[in-house]
C-alpha atoms as a PDB file:
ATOM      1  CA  UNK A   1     122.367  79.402 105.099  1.00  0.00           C
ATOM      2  CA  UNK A   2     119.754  82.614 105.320  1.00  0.00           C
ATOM      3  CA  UNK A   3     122.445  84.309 106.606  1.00  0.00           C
ATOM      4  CA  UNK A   4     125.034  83.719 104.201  1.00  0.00           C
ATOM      5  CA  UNK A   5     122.267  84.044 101.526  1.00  0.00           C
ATOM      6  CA  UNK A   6     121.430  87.767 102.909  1.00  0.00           C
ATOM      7  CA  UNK A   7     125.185  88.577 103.189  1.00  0.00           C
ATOM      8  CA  UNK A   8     125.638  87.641  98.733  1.00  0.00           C
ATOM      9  CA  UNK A   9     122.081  89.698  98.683  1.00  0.00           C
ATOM     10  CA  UNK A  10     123.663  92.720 100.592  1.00  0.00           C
ATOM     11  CA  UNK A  11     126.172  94.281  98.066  1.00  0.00           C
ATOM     12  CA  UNK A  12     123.209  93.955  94.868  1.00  0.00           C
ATOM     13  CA  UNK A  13     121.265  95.897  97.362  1.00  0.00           C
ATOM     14  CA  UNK A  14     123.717  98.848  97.441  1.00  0.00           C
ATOM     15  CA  UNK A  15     123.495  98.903  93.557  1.00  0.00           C
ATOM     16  CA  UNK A  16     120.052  98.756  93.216  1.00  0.00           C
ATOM     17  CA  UNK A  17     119.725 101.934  96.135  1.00  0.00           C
ATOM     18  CA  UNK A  18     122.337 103.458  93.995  1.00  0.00           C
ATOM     19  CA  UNK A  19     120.117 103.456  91.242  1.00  0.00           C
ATOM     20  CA  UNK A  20     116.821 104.170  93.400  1.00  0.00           C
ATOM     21  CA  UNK A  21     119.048 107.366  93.934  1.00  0.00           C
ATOM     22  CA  UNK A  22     119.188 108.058  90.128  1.00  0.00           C
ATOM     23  CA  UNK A  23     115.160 107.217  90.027  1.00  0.00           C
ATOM     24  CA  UNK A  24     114.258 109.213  93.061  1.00  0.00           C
ATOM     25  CA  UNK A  25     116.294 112.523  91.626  1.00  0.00           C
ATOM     26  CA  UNK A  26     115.112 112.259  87.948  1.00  0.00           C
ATOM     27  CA  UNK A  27     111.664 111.081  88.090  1.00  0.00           C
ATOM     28  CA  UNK A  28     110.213 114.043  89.678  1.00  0.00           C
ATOM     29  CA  UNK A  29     111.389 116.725  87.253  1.00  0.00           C
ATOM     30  CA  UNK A  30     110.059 114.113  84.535  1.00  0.00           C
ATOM     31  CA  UNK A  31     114.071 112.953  82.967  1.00  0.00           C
ATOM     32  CA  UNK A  32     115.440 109.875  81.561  1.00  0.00           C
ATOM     33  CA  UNK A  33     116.332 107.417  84.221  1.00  0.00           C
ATOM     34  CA  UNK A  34     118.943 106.081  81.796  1.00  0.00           C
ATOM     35  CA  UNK A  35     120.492 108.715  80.187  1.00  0.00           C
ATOM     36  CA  UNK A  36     122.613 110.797  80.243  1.00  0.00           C
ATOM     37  CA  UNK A  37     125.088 109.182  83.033  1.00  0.00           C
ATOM     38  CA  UNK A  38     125.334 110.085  86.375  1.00  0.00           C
ATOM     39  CA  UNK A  39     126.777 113.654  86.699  1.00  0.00           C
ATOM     40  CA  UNK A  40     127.235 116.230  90.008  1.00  0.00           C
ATOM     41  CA  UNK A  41     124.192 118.020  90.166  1.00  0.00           C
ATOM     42  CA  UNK A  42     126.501 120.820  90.880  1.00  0.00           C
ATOM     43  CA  UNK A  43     128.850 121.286  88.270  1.00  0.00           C
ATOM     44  CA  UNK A  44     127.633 118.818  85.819  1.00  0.00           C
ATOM     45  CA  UNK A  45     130.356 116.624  85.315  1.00  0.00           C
ATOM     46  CA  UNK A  46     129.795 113.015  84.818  1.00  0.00           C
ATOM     47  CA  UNK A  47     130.221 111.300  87.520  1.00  0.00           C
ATOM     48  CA  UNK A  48     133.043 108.496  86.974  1.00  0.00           C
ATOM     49  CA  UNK A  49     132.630 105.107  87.311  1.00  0.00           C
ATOM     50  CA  UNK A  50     135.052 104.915  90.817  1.00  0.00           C
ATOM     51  CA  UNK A  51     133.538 107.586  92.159  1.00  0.00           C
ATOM     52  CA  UNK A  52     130.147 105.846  92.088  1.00  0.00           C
ATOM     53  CA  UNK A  53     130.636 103.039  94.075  1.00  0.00           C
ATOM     54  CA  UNK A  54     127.737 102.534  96.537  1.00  0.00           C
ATOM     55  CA  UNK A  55     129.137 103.893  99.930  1.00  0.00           C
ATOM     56  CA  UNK A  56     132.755 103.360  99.764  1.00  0.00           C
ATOM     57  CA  UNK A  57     132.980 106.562  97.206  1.00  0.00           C
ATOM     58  CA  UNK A  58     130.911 108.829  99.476  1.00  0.00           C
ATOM     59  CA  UNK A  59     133.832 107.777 102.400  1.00  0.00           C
ATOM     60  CA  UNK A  60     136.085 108.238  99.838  1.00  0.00           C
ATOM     61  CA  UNK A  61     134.988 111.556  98.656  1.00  0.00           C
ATOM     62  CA  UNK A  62     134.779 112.730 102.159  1.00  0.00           C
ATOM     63  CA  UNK A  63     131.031 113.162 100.906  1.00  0.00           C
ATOM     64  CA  UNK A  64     131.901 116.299  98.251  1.00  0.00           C
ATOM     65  CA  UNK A  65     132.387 115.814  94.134  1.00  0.00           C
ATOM     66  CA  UNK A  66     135.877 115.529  93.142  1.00  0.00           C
ATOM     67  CA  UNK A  67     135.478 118.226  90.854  1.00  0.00           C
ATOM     68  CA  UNK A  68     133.809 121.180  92.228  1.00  0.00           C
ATOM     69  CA  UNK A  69     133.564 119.963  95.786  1.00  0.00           C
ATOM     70  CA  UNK A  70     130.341 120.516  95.903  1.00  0.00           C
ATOM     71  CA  UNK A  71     128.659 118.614  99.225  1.00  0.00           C
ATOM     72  CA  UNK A  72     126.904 115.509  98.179  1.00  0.00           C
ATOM     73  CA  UNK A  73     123.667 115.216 100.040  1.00  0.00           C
ATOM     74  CA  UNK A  74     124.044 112.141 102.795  1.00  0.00           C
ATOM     75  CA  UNK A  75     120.750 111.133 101.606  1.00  0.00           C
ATOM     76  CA  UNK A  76     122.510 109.393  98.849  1.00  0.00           C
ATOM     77  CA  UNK A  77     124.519 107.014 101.000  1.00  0.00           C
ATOM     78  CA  UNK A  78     121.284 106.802 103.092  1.00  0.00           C
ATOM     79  CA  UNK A  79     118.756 105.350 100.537  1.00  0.00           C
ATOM     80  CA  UNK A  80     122.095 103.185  99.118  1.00  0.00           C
ATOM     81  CA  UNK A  81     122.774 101.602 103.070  1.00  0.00           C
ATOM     82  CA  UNK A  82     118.785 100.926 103.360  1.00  0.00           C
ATOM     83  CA  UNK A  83     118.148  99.471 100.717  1.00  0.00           C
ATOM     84  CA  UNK A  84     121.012  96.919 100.849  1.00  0.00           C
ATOM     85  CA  UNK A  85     119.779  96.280 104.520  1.00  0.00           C
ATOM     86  CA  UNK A  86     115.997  95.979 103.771  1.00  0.00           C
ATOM     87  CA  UNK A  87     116.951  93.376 100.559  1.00  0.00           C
ATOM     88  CA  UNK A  88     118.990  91.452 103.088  1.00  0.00           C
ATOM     89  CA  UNK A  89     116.430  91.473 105.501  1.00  0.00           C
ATOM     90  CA  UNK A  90     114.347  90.250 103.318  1.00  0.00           C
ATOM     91  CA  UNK A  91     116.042  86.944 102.495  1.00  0.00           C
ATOM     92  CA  UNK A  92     116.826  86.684 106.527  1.00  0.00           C
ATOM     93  CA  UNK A  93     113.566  86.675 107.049  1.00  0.00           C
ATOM     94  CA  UNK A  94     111.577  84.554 104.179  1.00  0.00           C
ATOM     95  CA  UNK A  95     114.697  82.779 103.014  1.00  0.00           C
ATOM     96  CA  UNK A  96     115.330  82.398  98.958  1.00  0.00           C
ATOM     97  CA  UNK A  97     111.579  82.325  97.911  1.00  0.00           C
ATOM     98  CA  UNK A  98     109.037  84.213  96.159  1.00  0.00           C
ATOM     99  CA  UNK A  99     108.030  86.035  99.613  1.00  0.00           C
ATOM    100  CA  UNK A 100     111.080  87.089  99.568  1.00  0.00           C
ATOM    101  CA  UNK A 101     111.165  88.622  95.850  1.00  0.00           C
ATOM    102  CA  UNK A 102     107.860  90.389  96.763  1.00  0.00           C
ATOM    103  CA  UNK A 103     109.041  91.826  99.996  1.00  0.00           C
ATOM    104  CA  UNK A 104     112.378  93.277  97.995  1.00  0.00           C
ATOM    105  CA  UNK A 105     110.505  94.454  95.582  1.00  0.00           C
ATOM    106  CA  UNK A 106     107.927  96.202  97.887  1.00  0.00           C
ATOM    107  CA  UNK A 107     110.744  97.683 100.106  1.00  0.00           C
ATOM    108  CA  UNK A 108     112.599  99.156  97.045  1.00  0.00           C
ATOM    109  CA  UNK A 109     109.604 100.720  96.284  1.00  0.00           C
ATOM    110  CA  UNK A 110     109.086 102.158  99.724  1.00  0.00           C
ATOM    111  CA  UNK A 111     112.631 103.266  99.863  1.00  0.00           C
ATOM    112  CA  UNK A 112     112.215 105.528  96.157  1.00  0.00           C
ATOM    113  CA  UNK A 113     108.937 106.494  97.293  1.00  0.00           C
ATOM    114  CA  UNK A 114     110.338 107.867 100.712  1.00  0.00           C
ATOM    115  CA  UNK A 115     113.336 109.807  98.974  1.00  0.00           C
ATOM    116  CA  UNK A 116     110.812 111.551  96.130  1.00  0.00           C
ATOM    117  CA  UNK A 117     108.261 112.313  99.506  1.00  0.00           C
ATOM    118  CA  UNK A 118     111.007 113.722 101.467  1.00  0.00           C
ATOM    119  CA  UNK A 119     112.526 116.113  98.215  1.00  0.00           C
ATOM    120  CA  UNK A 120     109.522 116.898  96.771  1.00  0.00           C
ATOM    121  CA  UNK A 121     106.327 116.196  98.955  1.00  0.00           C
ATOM    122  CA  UNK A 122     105.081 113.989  96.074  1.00  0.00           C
ATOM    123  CA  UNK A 123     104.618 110.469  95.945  1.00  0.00           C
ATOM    124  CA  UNK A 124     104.387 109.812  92.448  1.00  0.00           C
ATOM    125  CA  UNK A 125     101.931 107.482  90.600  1.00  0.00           C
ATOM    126  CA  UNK A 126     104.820 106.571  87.893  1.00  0.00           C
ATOM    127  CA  UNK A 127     105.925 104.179  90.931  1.00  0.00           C
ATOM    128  CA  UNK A 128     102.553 103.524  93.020  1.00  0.00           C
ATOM    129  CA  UNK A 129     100.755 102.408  90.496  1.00  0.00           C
ATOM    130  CA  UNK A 130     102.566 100.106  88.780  1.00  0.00           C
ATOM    131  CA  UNK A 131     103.746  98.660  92.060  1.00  0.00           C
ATOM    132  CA  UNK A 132     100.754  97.904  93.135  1.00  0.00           C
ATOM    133  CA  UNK A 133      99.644  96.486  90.090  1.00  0.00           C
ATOM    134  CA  UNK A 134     102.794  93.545  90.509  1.00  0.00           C
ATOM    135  CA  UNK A 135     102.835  93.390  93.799  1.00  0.00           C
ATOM    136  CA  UNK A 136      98.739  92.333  94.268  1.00  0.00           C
ATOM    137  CA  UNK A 137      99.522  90.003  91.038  1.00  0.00           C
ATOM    138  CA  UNK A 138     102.410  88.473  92.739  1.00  0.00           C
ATOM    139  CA  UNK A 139     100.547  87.549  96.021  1.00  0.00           C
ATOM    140  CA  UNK A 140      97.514  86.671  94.457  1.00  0.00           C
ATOM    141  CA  UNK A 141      99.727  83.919  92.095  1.00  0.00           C
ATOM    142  CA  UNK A 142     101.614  82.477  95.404  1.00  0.00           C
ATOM    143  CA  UNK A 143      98.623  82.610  97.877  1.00  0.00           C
ATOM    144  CA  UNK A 144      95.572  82.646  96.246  1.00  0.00           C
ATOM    145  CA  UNK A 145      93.384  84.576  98.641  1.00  0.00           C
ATOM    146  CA  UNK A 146      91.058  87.838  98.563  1.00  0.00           C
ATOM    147  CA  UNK A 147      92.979  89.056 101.972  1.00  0.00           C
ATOM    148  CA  UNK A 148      95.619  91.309  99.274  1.00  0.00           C
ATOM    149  CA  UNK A 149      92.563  93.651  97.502  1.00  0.00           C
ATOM    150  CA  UNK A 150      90.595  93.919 100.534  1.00  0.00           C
ATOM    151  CA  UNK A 151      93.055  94.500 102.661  1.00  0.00           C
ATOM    152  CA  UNK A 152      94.393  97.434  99.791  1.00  0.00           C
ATOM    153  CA  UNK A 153      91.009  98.821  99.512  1.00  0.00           C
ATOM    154  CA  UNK A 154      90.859  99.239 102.950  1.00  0.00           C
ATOM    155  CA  UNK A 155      93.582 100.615 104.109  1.00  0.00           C
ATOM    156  CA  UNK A 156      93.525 103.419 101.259  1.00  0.00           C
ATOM    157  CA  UNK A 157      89.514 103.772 102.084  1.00  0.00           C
ATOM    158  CA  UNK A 158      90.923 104.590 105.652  1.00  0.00           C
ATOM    159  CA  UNK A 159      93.249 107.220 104.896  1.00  0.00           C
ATOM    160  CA  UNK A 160      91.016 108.713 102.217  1.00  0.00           C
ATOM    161  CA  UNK A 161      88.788 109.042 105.058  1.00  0.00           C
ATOM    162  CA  UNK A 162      91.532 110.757 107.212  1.00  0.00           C
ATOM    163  CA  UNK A 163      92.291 112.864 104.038  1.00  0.00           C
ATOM    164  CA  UNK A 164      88.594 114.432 103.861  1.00  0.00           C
ATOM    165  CA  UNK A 165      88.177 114.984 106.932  1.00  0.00           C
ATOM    166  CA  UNK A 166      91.919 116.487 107.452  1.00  0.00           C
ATOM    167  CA  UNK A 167      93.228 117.877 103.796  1.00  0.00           C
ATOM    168  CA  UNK A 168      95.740 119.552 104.768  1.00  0.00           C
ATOM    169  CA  UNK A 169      98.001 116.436 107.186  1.00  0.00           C
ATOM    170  CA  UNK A 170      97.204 114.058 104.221  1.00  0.00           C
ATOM    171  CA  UNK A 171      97.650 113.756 100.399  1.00  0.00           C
ATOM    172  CA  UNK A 172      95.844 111.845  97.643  1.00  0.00           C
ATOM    173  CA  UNK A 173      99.582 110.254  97.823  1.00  0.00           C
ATOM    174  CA  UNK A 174      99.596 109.042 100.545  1.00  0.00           C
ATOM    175  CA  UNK A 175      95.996 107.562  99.949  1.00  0.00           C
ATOM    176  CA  UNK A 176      97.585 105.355  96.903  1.00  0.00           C
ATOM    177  CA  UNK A 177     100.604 104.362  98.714  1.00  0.00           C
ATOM    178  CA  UNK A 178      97.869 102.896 101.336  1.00  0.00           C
ATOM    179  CA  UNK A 179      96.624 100.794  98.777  1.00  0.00           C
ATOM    180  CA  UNK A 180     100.033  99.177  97.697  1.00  0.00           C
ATOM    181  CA  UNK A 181     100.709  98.359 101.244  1.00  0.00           C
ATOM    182  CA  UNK A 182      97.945  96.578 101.583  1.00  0.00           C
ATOM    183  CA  UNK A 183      98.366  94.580  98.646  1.00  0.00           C
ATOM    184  CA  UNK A 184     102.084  93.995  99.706  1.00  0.00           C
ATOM    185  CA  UNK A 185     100.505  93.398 103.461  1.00  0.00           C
ATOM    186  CA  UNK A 186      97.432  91.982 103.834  1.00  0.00           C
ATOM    187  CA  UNK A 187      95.867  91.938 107.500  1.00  0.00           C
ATOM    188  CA  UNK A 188      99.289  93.471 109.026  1.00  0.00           C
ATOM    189  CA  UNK A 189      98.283  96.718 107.286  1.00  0.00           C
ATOM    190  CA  UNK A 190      97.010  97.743 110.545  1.00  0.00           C
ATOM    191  CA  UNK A 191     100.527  97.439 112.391  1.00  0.00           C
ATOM    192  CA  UNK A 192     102.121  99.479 109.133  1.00  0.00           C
ATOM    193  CA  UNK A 193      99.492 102.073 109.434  1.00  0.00           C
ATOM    194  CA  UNK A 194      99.671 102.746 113.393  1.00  0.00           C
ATOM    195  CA  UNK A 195     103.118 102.380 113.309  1.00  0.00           C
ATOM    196  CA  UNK A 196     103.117 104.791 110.652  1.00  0.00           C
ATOM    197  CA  UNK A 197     100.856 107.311 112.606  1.00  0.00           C
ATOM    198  CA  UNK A 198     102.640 107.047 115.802  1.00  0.00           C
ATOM    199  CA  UNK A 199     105.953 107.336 114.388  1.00  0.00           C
ATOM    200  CA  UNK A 200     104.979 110.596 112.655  1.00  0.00           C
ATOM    201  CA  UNK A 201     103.631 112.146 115.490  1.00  0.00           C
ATOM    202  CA  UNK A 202     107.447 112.586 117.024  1.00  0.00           C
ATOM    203  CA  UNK A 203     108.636 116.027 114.762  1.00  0.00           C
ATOM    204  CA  UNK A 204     104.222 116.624 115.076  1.00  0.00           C
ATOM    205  CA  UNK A 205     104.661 117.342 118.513  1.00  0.00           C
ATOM    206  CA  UNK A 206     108.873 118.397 118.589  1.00  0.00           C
ATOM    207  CA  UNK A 207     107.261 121.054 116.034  1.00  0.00           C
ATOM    208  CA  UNK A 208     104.422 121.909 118.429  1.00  0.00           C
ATOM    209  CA  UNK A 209     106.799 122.628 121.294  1.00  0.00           C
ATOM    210  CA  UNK A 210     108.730 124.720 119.183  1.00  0.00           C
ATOM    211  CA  UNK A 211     106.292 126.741 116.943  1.00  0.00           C
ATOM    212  CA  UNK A 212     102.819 126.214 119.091  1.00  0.00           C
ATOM    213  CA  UNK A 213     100.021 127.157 116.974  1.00  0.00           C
ATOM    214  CA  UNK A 214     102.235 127.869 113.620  1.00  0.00           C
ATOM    215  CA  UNK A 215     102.886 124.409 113.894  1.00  0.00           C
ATOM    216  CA  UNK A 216      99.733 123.479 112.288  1.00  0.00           C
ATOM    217  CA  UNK A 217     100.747 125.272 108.570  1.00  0.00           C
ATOM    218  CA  UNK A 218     104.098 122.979 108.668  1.00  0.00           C
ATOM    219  CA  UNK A 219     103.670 120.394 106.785  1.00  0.00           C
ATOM    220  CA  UNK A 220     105.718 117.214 106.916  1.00  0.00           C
ATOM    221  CA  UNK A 221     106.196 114.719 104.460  1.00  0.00           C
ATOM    222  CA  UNK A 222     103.858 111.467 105.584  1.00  0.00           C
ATOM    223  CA  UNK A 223     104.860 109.286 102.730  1.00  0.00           C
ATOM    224  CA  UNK A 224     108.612 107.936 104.521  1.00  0.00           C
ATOM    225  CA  UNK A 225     106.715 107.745 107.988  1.00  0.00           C
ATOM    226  CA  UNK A 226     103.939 105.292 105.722  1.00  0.00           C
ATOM    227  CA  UNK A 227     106.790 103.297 104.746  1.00  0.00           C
ATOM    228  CA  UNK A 228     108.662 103.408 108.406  1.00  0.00           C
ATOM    229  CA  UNK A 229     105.487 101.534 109.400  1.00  0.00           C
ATOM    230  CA  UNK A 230     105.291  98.971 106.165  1.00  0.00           C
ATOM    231  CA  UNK A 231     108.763  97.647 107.073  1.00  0.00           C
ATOM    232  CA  UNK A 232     107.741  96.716 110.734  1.00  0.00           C
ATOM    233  CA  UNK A 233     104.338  95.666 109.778  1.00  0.00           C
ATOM    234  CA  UNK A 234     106.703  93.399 107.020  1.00  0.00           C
ATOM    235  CA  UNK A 235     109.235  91.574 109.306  1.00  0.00           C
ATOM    236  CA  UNK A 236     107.501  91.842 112.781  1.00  0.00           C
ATOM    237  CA  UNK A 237     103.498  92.414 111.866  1.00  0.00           C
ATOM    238  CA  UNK A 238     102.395  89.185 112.191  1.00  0.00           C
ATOM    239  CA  UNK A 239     103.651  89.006 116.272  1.00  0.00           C
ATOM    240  CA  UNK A 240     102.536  92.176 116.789  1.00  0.00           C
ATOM    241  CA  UNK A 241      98.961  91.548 115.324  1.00  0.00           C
ATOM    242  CA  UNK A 242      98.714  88.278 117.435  1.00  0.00           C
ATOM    243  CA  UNK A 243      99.810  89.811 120.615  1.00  0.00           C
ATOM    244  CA  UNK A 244      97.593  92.618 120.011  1.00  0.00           C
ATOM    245  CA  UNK A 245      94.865  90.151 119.912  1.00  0.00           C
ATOM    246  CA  UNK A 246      95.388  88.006 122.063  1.00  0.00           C
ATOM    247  CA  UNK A 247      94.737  90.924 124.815  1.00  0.00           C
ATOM    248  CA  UNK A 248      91.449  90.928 123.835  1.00  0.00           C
ATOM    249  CA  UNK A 249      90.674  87.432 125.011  1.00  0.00           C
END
């Protein structure tokens, strides 16, 4: 039944990356998210309604605007494909519940986050905040438990920490977007952080190899490497947390 249930989820999850896509290109240069229409950031020319079809257009297309053939960025498929995955993960995994809503909520967040990050080296507060905001509300309403906040403040107290003490690897950004994934979290924050840290040490060091000491004034965006780490601290944090500790005994 989950199954099935996360197949009907699947295709709303292509829309709703189709229209992260919108979110993630407009809300950084501070434009209406719902108007004008779509258009080829190109040319101009709106973009019409069967050539924005989540994925099958971009195949379609051959991945270039019908009408100045301008190359559309493969980002756009991207953020549509994960987002439809991550929404039917989530029902896969917590079934047709309120867990599930907040984890689909949470990853959609992650997922515009991670675009704007990756463009822009922002992570804007337009999304952060609020998400936070609805996301600690909506644990705190279907498990009534301090675990959310604490685990929040904690996480962002850590990487504020990192951020004085290293100002130039870490962003006031990326400080906020601790705090929602705690909220969203709780104790797993700990997986999403370190999985978060390790995984962004891969292009640290590739860019080490290949630029030695220059390496240091290149910065990469943390912000999709934060979220990298939410999604397995999400679906596979609690195992990893208990297997973690039960070394310790």
């Amino acid at each position: 039944m989950d199954l099935a249930l996360a197949a009907v989820v699947f295709a709303p999850g292509l829309a709703l990356g189709s229209f992260l896509n919108v979110v993630a290109a407009r809300l950084p240069l501070r434009r209406s998210i719902v108007r004008p229409p779509s258009a080829c950031m190109s040319c101009g020319q709106e973009i019409r309604w069967y050539d924005n079809i989540p994925l099958l257009s971009y195949v379609l297309l051959r991945g270039r605007c019908r009408d100045c053939e301008a190359r559309i960025p493969p980002v756009y498929p991207a953020v549509e494909l994960l987002t439809g995955v991550l929404l039917a993960g989530c029902v896969l995994a917590f079934g047709l519940s309120a867990e599930a809503a907040v984890a689909a909520f949470f990853c959609a967040a992650l997922v515009a986050v991670s675009a704007i990050d990756f463009e822009h080296r922002i992570i804007p507060n337009r999304i952060v905040l609020p998400a936070t905001v609805l996301v600690l509300l909506a644990n705190t309403a279907r498990d009534l438990s301090p675990e959310w906040i604490v685990a929040g403040l904690a996480a962002s107290g850590f990487l504020f920490a990192a951020a004085l003490a290293y100002p130039a690897g870490m962003g006031m950004g990326d400080v906020k977007l601790a705090l929602l994934m705690g909220v969203a979290l709780g104790k797993t924050v700990s997986v999403a952080l370190m999985a978060g840290m390790l995984a962004a040490m891969i292009p640290g060091i590739f860019l080490f190899a290949r630029h030695g000491k220059k390496a240091r004034k290149i910065g990469i965006p943390f912000g999709p490497f934060l979220a990298l780490g939410s999604v397995v601290a999400l679906f596979w944090g609690h195992g990893i947390l208990d297997a973690y500790l039960s070394t310790l005994h």
